[in-house]
C-alpha atoms as a PDB file:
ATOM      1  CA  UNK A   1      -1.322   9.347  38.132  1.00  0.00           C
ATOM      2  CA  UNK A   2       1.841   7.597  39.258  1.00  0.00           C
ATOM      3  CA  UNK A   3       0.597   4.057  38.385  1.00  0.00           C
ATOM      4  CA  UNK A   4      -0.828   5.366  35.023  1.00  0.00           C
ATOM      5  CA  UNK A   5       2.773   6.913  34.010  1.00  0.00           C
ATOM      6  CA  UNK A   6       4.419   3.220  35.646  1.00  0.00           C
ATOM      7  CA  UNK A   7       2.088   1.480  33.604  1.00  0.00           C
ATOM      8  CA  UNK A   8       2.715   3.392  29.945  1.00  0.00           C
ATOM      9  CA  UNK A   9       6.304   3.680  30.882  1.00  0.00           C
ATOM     10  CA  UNK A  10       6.333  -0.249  30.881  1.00  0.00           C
ATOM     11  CA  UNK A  11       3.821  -0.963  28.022  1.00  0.00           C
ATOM     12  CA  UNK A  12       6.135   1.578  26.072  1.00  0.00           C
ATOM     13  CA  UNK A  13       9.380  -0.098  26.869  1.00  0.00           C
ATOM     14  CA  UNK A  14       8.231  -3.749  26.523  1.00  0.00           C
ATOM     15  CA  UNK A  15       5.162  -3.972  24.615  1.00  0.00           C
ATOM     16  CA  UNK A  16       4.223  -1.057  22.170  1.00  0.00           C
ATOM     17  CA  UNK A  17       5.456  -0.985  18.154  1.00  0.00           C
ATOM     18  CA  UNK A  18       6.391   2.273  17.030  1.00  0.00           C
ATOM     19  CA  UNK A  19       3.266   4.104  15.401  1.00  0.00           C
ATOM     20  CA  UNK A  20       2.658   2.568  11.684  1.00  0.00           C
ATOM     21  CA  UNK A  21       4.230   5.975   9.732  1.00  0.00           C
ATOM     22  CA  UNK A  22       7.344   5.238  11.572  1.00  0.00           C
ATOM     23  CA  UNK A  23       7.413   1.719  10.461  1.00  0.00           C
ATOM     24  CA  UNK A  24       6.501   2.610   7.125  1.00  0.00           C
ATOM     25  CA  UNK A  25       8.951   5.400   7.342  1.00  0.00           C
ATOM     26  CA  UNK A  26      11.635   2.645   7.485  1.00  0.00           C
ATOM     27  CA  UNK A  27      11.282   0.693   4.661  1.00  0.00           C
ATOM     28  CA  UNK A  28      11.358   1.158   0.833  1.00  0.00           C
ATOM     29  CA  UNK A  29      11.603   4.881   1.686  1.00  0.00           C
ATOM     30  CA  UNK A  30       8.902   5.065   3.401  1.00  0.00           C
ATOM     31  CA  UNK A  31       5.253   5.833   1.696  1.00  0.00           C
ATOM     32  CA  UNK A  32       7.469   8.996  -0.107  1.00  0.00           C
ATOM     33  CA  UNK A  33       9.537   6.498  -1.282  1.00  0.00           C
ATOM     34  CA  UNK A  34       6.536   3.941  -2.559  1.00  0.00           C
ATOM     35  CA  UNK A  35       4.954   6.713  -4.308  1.00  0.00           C
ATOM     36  CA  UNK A  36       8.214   8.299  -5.897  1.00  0.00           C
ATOM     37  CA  UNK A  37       8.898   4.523  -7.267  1.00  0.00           C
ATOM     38  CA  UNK A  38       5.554   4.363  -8.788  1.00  0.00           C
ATOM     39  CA  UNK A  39       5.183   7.387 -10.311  1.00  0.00           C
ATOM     40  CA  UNK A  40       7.675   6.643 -13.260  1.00  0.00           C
ATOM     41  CA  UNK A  41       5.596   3.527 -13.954  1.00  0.00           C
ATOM     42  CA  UNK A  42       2.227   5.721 -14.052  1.00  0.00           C
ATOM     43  CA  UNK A  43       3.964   8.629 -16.341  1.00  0.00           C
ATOM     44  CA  UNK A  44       5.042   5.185 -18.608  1.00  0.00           C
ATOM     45  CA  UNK A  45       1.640   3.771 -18.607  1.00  0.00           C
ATOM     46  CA  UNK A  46      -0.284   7.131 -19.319  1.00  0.00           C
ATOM     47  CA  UNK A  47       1.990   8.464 -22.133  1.00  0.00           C
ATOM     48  CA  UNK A  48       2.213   5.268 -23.812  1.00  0.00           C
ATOM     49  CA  UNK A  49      -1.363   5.294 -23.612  1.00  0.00           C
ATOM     50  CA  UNK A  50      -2.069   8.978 -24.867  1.00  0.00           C
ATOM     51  CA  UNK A  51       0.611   9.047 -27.908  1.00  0.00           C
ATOM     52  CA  UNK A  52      -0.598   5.538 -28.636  1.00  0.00           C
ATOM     53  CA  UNK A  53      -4.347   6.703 -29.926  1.00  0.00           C
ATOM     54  CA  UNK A  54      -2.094   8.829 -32.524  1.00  0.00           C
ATOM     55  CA  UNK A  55       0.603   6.547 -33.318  1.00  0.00           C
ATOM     56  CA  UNK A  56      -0.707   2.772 -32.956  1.00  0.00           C
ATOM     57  CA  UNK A  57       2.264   0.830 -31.771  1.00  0.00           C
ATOM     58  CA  UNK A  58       1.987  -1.252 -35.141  1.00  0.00           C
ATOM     59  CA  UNK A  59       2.786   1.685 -37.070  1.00  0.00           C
ATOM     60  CA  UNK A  60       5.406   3.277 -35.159  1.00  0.00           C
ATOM     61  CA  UNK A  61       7.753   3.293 -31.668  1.00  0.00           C
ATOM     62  CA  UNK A  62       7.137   6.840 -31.373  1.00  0.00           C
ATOM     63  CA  UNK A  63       4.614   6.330 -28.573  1.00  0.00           C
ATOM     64  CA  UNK A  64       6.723   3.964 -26.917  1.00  0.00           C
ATOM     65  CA  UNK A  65      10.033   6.331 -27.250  1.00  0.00           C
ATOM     66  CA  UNK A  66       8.459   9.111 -25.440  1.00  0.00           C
ATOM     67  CA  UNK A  67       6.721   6.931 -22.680  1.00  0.00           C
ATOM     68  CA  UNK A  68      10.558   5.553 -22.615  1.00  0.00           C
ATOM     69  CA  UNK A  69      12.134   9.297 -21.956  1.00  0.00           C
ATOM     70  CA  UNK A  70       9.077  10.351 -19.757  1.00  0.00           C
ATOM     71  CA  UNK A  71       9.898   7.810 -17.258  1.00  0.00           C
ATOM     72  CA  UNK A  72      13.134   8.004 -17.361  1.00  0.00           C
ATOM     73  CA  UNK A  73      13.176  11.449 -17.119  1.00  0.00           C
ATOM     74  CA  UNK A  74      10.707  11.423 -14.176  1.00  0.00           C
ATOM     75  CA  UNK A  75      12.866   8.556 -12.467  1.00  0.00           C
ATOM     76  CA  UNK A  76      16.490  10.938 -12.999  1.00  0.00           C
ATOM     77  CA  UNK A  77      14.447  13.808 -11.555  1.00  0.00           C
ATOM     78  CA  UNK A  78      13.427  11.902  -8.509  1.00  0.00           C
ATOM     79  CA  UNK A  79      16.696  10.910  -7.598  1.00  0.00           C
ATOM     80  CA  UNK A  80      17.967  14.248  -8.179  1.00  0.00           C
ATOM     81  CA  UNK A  81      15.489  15.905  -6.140  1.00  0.00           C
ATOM     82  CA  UNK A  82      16.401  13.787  -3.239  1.00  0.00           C
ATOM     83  CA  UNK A  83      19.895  14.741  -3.431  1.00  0.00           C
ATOM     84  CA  UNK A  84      19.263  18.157  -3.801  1.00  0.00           C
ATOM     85  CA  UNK A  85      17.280  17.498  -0.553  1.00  0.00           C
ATOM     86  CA  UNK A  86      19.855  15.356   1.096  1.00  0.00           C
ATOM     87  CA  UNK A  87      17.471  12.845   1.569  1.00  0.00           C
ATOM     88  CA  UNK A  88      18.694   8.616   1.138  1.00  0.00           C
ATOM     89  CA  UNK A  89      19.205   8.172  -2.851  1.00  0.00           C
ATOM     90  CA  UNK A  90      19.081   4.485  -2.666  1.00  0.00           C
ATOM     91  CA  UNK A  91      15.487   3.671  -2.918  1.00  0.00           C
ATOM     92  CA  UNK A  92      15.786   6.521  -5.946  1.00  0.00           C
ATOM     93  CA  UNK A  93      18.708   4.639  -7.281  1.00  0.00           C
ATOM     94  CA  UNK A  94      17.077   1.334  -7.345  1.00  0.00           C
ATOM     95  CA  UNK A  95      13.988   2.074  -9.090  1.00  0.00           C
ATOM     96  CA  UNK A  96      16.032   4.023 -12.068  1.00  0.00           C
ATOM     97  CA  UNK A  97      18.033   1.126 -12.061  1.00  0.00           C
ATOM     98  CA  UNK A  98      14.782  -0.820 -12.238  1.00  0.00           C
ATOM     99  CA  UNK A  99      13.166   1.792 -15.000  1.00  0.00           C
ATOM    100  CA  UNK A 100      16.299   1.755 -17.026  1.00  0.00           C
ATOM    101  CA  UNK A 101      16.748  -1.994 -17.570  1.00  0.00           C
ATOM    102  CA  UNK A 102      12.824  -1.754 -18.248  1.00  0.00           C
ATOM    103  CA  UNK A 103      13.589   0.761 -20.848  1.00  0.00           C
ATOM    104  CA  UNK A 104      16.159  -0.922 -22.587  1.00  0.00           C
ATOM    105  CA  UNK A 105      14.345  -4.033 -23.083  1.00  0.00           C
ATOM    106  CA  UNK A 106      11.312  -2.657 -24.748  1.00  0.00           C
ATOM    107  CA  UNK A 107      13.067  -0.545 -27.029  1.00  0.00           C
ATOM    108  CA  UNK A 108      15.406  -3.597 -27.934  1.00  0.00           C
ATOM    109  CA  UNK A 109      12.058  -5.583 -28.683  1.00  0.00           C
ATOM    110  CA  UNK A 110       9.915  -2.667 -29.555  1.00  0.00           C
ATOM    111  CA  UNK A 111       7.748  -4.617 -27.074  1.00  0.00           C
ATOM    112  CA  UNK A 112       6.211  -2.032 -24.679  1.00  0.00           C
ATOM    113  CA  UNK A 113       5.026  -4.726 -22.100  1.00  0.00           C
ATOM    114  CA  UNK A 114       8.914  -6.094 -21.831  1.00  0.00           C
ATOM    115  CA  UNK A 115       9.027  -2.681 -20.258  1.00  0.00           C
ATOM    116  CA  UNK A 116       7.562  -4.266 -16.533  1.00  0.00           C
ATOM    117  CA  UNK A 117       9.815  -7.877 -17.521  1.00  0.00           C
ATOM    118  CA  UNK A 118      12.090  -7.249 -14.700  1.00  0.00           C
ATOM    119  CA  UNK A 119       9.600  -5.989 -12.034  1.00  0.00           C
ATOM    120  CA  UNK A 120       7.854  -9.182 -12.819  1.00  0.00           C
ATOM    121  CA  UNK A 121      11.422 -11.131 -12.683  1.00  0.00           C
ATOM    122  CA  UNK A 122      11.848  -9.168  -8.852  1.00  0.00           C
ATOM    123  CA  UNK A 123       8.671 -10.729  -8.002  1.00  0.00           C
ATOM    124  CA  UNK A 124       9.893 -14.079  -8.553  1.00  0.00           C
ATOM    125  CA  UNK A 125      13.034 -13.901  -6.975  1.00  0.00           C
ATOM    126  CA  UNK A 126      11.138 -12.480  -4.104  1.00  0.00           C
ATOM    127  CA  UNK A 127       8.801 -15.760  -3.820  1.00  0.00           C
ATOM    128  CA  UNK A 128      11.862 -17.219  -3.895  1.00  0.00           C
ATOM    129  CA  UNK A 129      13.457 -16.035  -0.705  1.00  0.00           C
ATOM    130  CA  UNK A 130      10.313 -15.860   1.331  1.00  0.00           C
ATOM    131  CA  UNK A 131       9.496 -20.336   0.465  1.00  0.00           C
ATOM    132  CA  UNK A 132      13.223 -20.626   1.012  1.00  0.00           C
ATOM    133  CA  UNK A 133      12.988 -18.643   4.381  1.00  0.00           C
ATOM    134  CA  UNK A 134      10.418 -20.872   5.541  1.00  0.00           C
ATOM    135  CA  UNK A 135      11.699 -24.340   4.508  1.00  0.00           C
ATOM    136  CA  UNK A 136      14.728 -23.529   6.699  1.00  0.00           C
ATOM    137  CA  UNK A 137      12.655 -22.637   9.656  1.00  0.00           C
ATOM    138  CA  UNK A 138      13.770 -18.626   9.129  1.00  0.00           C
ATOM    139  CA  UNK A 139      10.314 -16.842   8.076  1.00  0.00           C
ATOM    140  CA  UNK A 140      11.361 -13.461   6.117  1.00  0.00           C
ATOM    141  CA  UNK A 141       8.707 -11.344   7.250  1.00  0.00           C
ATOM    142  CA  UNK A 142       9.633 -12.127  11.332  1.00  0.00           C
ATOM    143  CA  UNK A 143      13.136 -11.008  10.403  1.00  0.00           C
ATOM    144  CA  UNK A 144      11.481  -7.940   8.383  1.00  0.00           C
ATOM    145  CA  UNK A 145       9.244  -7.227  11.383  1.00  0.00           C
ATOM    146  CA  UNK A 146      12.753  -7.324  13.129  1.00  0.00           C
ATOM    147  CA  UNK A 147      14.273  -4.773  11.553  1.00  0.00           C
ATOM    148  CA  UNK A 148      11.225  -2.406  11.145  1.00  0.00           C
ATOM    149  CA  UNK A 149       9.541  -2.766  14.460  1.00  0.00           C
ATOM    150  CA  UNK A 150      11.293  -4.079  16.844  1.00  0.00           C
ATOM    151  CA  UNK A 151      14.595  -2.518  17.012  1.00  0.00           C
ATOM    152  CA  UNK A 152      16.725  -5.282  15.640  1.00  0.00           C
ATOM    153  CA  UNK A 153      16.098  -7.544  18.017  1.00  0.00           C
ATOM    154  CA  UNK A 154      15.179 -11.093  17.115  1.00  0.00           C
ATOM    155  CA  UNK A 155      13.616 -12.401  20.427  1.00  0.00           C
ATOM    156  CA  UNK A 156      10.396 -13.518  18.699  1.00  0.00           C
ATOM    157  CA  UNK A 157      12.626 -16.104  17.911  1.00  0.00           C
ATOM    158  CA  UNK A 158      12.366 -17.762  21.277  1.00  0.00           C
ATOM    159  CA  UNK A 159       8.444 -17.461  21.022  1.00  0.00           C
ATOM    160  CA  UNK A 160       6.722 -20.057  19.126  1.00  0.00           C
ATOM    161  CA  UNK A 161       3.794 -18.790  18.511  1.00  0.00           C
ATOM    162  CA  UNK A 162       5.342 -15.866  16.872  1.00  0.00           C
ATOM    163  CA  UNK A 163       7.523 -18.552  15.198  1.00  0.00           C
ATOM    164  CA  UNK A 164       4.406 -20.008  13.864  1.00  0.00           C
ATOM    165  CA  UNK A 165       2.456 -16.480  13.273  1.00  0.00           C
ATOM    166  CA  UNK A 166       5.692 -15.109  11.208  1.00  0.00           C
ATOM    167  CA  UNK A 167       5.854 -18.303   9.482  1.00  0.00           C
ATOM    168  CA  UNK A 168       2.195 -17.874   8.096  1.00  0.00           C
ATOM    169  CA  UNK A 169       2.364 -14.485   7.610  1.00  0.00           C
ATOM    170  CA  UNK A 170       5.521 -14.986   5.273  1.00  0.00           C
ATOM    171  CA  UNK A 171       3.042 -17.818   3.335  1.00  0.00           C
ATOM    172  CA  UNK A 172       0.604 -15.374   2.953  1.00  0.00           C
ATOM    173  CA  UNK A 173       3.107 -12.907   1.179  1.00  0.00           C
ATOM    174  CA  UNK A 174       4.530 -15.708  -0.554  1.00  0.00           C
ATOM    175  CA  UNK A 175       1.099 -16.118  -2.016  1.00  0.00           C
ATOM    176  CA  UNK A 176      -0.084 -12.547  -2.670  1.00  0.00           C
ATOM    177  CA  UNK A 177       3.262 -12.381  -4.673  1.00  0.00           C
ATOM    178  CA  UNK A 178       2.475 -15.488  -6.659  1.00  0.00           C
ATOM    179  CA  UNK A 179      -0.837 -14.073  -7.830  1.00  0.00           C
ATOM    180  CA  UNK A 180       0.953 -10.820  -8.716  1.00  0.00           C
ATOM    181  CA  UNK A 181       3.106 -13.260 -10.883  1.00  0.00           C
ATOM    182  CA  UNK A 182       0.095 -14.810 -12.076  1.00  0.00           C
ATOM    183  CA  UNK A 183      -1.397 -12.032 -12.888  1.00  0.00           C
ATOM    184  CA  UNK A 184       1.101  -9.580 -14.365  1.00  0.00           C
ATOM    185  CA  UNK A 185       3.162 -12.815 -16.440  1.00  0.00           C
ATOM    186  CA  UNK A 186      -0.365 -13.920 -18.104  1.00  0.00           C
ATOM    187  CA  UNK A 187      -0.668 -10.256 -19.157  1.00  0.00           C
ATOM    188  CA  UNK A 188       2.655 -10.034 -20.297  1.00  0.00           C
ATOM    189  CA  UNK A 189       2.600 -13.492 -22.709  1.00  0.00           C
ATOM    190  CA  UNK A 190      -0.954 -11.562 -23.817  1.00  0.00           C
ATOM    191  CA  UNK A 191       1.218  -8.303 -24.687  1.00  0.00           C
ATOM    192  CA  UNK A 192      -1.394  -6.688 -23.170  1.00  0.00           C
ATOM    193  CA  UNK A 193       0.553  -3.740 -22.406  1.00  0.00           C
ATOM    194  CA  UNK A 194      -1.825  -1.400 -21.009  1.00  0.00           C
ATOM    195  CA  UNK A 195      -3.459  -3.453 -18.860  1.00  0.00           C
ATOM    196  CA  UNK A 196      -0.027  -4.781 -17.485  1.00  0.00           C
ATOM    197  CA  UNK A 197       0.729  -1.475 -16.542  1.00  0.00           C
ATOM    198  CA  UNK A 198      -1.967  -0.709 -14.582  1.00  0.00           C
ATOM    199  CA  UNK A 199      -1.987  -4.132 -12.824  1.00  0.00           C
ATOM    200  CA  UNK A 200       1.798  -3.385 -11.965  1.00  0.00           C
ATOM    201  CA  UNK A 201       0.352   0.236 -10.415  1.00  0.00           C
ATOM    202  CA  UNK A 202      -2.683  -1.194  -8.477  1.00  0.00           C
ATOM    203  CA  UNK A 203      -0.407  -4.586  -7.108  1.00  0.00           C
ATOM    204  CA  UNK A 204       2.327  -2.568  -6.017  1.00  0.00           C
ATOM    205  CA  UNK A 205       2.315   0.027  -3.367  1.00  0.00           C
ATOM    206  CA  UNK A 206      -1.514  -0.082  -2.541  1.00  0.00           C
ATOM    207  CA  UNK A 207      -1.113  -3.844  -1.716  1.00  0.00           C
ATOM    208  CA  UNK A 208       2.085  -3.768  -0.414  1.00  0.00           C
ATOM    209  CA  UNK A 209       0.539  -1.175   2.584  1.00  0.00           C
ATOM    210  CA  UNK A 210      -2.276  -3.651   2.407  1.00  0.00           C
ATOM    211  CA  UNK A 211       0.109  -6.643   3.916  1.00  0.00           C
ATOM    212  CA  UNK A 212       1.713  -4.194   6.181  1.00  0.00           C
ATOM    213  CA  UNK A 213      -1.408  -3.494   7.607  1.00  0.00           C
ATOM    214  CA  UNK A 214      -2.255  -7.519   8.049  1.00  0.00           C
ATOM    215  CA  UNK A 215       1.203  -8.243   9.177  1.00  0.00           C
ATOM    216  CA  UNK A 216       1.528  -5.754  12.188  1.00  0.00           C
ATOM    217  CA  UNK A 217      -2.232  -6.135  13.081  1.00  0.00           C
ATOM    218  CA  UNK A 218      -1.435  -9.586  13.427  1.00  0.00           C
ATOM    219  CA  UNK A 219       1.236  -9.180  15.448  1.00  0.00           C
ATOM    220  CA  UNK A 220       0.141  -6.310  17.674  1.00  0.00           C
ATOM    221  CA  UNK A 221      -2.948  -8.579  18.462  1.00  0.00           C
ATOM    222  CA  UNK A 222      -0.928 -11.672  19.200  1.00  0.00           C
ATOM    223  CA  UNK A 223       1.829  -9.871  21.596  1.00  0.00           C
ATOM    224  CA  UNK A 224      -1.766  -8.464  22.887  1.00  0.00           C
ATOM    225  CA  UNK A 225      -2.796 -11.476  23.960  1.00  0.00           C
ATOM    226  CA  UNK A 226      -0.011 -12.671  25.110  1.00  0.00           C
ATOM    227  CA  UNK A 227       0.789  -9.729  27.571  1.00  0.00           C
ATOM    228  CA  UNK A 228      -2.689 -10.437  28.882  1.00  0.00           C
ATOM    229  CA  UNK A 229      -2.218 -14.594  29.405  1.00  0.00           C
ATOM    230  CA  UNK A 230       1.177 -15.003  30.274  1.00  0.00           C
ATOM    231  CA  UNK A 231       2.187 -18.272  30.284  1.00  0.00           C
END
């Protein structure tokens, strides 16, 4: 019993990653948080969608006005509800922000698929930063990983095969993003609003988790390993 509890007491303190909810818990919100930030998007997508059987988008912006105030409604309402809640606004802040500047920009063009222009702008910039990160030897995600699992600490630093791990993890995001990119920017020169929409839905939070999954996996199985063939 006593070597059982010496033996989880050090796995615990040296080894183990908090459980996956808590790591999720600390980013973006959390799944909550993921879910709240999609669900404008959806209520944009669906009432554009209804009101646009009635009133074709050729004819008239009335479908696209009311998908406008839906989602922005939904989006105020969010943020409010987490206040009301006391629960961290910023996530709530950032994605009106995000909805807003969406807004504007397809009622300025009367465009409805300038309404996901930014989100796909975000995307780039986020390429961006993780190619950068690893052309200076800095991979994004091992920082990330940092911060969400490991308690700030940046010791995988002195590892390099977690070096070289983080660094093709961060190529895979890198990646994933640019087909995101791909895919949402050739929809969006196709004004092929609809679709767009429900691309931006189904590439966002469902393959977001889908990378968290991959990226602590991978490292859980690597610090595995190494716990088991120290060098």
């Amino acid at each position: 019993m006593t070597e059982r509890t010496e033996r989880g007491v050090d796995t615990a303190e040296e080894e183990e990653l908090p459980p996956f909810a808590e790591q999720m818990a600390q980013q973006l919100g959390g799944l909550r948080g993921m879910t709240e930030a999609a669900v404008p998007v959806v209520v944009f997508v669906l009432t554009n969608l209804l009101l646009g059987l009635r009133f074709p988008a050729e004819e008239s912006r009335i479908a696209l006005q009311w998908a406008i105030i839906a989602s922005a409604t939904v989006a105020v309402g969010v943020a409010i509800m987490r206040l009301a809640q006391r629960k961290p606004v910023r996530f709530a802040i950032n994605g009106l922000f995000g909805i807003a500047l969406g807004a504007w920009m397809a009622w300025d063009s009367g465009k409805e698929v300038d309404f996901y222009l930014p989100g796909i702008w975000i995307i780039i910039g986020q390429i961006v930063v993780l190619v950068g990160s690893i052309l200076i030897g800095h991979p994004a995600v091992g920082w990330f990983w940092s911060v969400v699992a490991n308690g700030g600490r940046n010791d995988w630093r002195d590892n390099a095969r977690l070096v070289r791990v983080f660094t093709q993890l961060t190529a895979l995001w890198a990646a994933v993003f640019a087909v995101k990119v791909v895919v949402q920017g050739s929809l969006w020169m196709a004004e092929q609003g609809t679709a767009l929409g429900i691309a931006r839905i189904v590439m966002g939070t469902p393959l977001f988790a889908l990378l968290l999954v991959i990226t602590f996996g991978v490292v859980r199985r690597v610090r595995r390993d190494q716990e088991a063939s120290p060098a």
